[in-house]
N, C-alpha and C. Protein backbone atom coordinates (compact mmCIF):
# COMPACT_ATOMS: atom_id res chain seq x y z
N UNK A 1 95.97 73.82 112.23
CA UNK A 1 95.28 74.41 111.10
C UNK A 1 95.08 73.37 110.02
N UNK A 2 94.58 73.47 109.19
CA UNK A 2 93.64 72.61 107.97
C UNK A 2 93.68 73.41 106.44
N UNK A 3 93.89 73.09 105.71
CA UNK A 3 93.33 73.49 104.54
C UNK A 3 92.05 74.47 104.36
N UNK A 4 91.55 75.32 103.60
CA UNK A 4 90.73 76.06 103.42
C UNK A 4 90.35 75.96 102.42
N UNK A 5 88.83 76.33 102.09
CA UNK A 5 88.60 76.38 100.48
C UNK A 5 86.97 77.27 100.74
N UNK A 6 87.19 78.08 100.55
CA UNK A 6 85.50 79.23 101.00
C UNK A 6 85.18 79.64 99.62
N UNK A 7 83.78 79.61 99.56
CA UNK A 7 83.23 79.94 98.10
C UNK A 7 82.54 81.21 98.55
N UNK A 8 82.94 82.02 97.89
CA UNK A 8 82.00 83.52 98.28
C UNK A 8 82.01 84.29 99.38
N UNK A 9 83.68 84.46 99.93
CA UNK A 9 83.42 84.96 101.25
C UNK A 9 82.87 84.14 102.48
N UNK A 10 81.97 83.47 102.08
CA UNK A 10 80.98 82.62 103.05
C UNK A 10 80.82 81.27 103.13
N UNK A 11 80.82 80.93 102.47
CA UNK A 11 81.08 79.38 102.16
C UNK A 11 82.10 78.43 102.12
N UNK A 12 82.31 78.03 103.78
CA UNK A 12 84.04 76.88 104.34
C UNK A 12 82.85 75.50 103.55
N UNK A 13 84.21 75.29 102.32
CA UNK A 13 84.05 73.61 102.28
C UNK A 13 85.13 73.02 102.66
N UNK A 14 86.37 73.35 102.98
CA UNK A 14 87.34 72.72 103.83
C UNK A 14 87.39 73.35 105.10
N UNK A 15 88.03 72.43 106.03
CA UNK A 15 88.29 73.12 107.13
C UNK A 15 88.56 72.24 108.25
N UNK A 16 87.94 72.12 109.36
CA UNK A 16 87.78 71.07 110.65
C UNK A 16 87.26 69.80 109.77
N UNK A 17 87.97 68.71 110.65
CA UNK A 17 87.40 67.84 110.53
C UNK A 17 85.63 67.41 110.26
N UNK A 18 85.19 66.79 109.88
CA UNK A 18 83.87 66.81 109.21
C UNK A 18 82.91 67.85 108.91
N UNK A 19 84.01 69.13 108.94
CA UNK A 19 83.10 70.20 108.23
C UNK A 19 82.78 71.70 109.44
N UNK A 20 82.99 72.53 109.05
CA UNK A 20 82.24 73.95 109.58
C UNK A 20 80.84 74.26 109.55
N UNK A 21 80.08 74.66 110.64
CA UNK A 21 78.63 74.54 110.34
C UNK A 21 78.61 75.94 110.28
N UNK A 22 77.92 76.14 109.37
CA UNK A 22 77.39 77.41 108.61
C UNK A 22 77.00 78.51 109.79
N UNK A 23 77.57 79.82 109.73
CA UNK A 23 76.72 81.07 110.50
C UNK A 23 75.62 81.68 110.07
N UNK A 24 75.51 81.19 108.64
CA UNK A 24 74.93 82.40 107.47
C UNK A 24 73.58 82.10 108.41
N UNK A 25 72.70 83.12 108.52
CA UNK A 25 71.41 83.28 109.31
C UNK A 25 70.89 82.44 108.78
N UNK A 26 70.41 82.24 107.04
CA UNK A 26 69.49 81.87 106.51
C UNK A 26 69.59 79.87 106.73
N UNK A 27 70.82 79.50 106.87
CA UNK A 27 70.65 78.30 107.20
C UNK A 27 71.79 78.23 108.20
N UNK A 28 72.02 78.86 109.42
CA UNK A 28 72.84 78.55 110.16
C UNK A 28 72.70 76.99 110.82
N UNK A 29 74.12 76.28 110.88
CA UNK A 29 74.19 74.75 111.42
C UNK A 29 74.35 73.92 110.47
N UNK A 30 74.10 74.40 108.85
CA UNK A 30 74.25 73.15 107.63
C UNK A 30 75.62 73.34 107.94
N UNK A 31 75.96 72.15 107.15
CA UNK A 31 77.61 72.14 107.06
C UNK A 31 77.73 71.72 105.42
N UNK A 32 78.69 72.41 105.19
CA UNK A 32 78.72 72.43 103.66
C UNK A 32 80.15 71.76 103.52
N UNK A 33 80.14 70.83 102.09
CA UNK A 33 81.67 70.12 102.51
C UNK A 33 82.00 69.98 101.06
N UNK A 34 83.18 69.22 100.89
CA UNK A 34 83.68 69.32 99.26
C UNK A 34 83.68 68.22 99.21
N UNK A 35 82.42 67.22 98.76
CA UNK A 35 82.43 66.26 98.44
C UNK A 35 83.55 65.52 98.00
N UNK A 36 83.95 64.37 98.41
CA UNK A 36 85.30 63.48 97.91
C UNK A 36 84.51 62.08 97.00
N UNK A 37 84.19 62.57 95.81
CA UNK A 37 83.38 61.43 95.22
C UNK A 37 84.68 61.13 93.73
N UNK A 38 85.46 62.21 94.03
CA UNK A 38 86.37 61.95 92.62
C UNK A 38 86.14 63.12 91.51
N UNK A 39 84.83 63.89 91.65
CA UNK A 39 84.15 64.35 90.33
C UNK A 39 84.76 66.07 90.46
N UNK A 40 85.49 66.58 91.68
CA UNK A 40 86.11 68.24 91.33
C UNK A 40 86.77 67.66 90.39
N UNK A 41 86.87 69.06 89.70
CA UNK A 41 87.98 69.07 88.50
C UNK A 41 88.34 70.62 88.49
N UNK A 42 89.23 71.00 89.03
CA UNK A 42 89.83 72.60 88.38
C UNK A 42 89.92 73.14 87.24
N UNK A 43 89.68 71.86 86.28
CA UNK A 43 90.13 72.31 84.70
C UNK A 43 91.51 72.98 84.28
N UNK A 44 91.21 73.04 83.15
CA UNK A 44 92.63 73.32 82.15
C UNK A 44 92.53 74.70 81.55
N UNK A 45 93.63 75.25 81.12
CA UNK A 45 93.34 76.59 80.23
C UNK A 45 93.23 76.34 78.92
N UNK A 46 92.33 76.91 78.18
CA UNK A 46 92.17 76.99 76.93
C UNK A 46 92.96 78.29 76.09
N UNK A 47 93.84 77.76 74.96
CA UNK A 47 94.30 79.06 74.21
C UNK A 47 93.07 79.81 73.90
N UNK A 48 93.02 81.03 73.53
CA UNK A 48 92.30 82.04 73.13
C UNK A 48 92.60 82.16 71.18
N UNK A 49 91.35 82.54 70.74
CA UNK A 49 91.05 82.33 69.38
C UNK A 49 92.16 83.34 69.10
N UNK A 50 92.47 84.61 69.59
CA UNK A 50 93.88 85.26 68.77
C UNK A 50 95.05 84.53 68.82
N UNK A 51 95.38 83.56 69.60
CA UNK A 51 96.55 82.89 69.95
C UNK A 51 96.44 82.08 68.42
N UNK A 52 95.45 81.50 68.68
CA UNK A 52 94.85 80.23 67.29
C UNK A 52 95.72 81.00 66.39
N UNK A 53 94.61 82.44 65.92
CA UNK A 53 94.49 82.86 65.00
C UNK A 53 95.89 83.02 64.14
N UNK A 54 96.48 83.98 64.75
CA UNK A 54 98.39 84.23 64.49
C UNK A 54 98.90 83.27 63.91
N UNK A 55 98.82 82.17 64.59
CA UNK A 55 99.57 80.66 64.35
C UNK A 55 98.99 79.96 62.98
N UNK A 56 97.69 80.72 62.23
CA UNK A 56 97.15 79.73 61.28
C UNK A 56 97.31 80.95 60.28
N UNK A 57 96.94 82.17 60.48
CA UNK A 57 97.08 83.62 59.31
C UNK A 57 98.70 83.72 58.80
N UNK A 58 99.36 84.37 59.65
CA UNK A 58 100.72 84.82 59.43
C UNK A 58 101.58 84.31 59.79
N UNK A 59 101.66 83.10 60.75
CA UNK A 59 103.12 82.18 60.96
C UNK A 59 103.50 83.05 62.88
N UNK A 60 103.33 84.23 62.55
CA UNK A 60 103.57 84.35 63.62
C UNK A 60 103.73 83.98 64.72
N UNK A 61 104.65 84.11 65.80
CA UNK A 61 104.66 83.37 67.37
C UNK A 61 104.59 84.51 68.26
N UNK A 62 102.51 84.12 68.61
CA UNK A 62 102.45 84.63 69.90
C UNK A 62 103.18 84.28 71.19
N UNK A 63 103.53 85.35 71.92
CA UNK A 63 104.51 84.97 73.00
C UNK A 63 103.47 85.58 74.20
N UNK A 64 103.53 85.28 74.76
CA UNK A 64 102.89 85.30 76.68
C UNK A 64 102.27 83.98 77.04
N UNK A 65 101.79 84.55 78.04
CA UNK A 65 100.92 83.33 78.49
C UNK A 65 99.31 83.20 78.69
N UNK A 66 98.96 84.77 78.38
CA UNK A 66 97.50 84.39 77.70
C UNK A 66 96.76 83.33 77.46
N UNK A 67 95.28 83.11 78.64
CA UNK A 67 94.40 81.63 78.12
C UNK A 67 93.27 82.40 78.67
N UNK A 68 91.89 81.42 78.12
CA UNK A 68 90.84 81.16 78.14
C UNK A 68 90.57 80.90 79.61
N UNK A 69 89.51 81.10 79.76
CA UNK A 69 88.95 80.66 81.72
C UNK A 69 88.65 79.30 81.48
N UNK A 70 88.86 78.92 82.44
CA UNK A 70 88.78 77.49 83.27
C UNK A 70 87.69 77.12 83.52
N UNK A 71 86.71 75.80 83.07
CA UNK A 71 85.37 75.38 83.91
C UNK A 71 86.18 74.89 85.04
N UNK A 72 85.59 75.07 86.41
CA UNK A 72 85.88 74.46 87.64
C UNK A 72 84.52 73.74 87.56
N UNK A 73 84.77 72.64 88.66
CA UNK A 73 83.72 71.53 88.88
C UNK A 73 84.02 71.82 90.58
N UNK A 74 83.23 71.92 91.38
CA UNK A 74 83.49 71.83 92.77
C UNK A 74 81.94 70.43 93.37
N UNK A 75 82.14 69.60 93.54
CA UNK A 75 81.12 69.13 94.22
C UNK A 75 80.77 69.40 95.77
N UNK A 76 79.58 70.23 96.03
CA UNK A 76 79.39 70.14 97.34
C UNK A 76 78.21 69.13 97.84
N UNK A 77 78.74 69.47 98.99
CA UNK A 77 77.93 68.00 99.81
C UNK A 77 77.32 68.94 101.17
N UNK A 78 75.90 68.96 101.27
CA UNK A 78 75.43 69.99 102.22
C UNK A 78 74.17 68.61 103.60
N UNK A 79 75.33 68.82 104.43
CA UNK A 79 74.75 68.17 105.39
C UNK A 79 74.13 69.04 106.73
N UNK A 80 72.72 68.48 106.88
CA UNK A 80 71.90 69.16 107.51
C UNK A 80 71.40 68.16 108.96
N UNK A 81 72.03 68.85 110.23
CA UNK A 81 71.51 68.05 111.37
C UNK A 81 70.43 67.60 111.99
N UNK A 82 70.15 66.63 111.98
CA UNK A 82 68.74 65.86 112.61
C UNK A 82 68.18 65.56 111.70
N UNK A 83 68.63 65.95 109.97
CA UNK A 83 67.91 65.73 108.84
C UNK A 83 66.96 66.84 108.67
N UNK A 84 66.93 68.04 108.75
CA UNK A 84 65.91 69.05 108.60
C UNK A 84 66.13 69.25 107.13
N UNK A 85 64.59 69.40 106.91
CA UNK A 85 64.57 69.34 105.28
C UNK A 85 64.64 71.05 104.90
N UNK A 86 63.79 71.74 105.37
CA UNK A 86 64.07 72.72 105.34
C UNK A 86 65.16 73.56 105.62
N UNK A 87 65.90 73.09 106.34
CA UNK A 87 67.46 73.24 106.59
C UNK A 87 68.20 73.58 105.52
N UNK A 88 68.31 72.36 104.83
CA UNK A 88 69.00 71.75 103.56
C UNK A 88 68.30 72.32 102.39
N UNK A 89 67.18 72.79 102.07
CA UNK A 89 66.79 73.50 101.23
C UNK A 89 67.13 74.75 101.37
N UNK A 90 67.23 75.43 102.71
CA UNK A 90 67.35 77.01 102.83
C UNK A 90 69.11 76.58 102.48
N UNK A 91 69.94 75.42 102.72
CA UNK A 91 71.41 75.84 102.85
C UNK A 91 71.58 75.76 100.77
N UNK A 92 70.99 75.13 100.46
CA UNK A 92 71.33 74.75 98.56
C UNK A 92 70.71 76.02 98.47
N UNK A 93 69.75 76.83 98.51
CA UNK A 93 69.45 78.09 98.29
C UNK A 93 70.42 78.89 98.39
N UNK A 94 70.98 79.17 99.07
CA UNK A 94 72.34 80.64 99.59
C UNK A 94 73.41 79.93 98.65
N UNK A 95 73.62 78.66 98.56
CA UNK A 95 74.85 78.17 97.61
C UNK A 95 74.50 78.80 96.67
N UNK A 96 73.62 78.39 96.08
CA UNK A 96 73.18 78.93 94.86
C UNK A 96 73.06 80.37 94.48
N UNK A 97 72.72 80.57 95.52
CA UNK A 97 72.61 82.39 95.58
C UNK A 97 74.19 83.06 95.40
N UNK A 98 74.69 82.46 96.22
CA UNK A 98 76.13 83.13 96.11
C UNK A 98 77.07 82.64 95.09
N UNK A 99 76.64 81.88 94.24
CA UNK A 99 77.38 81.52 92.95
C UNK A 99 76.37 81.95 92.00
N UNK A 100 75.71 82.16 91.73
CA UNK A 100 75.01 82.88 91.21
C UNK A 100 74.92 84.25 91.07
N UNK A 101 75.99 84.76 90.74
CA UNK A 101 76.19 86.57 90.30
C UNK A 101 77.33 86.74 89.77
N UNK A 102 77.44 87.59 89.02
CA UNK A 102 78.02 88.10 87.94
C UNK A 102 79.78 87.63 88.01
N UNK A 103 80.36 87.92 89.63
CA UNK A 103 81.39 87.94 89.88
C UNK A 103 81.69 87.50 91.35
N UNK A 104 82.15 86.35 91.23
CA UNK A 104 82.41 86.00 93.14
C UNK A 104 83.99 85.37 93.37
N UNK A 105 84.53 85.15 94.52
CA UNK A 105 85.75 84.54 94.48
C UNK A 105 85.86 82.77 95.02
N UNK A 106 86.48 82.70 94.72
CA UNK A 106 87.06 80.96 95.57
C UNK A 106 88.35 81.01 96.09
N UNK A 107 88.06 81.00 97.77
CA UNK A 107 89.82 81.27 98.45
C UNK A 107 89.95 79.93 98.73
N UNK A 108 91.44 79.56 98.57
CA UNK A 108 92.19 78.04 98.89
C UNK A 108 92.90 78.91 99.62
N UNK A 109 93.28 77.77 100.70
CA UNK A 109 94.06 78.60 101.53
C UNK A 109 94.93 77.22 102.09
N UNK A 110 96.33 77.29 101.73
CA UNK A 110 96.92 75.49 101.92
C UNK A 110 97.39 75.65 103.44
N UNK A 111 97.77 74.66 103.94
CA UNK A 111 97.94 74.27 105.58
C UNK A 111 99.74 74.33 105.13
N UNK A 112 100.45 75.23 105.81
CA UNK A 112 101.92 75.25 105.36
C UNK A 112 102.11 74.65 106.39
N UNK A 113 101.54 73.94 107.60
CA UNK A 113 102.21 73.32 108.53
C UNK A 113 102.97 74.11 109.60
N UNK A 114 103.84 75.34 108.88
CA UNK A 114 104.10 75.96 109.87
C UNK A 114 104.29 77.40 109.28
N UNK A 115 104.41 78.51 109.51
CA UNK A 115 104.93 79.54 108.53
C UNK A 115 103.80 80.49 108.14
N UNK A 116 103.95 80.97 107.28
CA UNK A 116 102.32 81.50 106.82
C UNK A 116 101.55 81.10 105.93
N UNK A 117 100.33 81.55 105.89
CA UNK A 117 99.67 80.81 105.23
C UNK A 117 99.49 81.73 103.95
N UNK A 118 99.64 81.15 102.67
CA UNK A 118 99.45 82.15 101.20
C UNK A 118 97.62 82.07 101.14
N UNK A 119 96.99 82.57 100.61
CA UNK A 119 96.08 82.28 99.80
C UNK A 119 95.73 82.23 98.51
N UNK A 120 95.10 81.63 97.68
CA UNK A 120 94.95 81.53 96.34
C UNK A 120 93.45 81.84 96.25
N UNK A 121 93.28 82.98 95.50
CA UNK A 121 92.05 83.93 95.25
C UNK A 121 91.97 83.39 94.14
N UNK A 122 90.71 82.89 93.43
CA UNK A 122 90.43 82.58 92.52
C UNK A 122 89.22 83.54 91.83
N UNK A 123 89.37 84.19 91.27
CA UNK A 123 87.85 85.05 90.52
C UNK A 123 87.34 84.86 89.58
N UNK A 124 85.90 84.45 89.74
CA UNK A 124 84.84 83.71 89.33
C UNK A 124 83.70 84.30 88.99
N UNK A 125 82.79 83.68 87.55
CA UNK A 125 82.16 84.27 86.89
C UNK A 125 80.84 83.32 87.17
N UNK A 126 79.50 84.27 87.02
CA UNK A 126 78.10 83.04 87.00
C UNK A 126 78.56 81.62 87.08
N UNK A 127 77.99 80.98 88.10
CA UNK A 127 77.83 79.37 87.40
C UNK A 127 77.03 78.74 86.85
N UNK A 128 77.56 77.41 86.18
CA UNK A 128 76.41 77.04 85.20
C UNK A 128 75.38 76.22 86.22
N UNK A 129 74.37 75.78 85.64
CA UNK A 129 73.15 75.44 86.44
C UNK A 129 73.61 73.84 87.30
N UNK A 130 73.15 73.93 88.36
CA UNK A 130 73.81 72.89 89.51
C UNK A 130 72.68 71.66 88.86
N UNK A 131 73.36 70.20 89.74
CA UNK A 131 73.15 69.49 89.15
C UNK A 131 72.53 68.12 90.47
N UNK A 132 71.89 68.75 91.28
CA UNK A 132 71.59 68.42 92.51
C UNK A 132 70.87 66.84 92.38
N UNK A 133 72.10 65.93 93.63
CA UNK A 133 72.09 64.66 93.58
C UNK A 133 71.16 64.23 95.15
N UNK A 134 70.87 63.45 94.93
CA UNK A 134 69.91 63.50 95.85
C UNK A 134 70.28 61.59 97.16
């Protein structure tokens, strides 16, 4: 087994060695991958303006652990066999499509080597506009 990382139910960017090729009808055979260029970033939590707020009005000490959402950065890398252009356009289409709505998830799923495997559900809001490298 391998590491996991699926965007939307549908979308393996980890997995087998050089990648899972896509079932999705609309571009079945792309292989979609998590680019290793350096540039993911999971990001950090941000306090929330009531946390601020307490700490600058009344002295008060908010207690929990209450934060702000996270920008994630995921770079994908969508490789298309024999070079079909249309391929690769129909596969950045459905990416886009499926990060594109209101509410979607991101499963990690770590390789325990042996034992079971946890998953880490991540729930996820619109993304901001992609930034397609060519």
């Amino acid at each position: 087994m391998a590491n996991s990382l699926v965007v939307a139910n549908t979308i393996e960017l980890l997995g087998a060695e050089g990648g899972v090729a896509s079932a999705i009808p609309a571009c079945a055979g792309a292989i979609f991958l998590l680019a290793d260029d350096g540039t993911y970033d999971l990001g950090s939590h941000q306090p929330t303006a009531d946390y601020v707020a307490s700490l600058i009005l009344d002295g008060e000490r908010p207690f929990g652990r209450r934060s702000s959402n996270r920008t994630i950065t995921l770079p994908v890398k969508i490789v298309s066999p024999n070079g079909d252009l249309k391929l690769l356009a129909a596969a950045r289409e459905v990416l886009e499509q499926a990060v594109d709505q209101d509410t979607f998830t991101i499963t990690w799923t770590r390789d325990p080597g042996s034992g079971t495997r946890m998953p880490l559900v991540l729930d996820c809001f619109r993304a901001q506009p992609s930034k397609p490298l060519y």
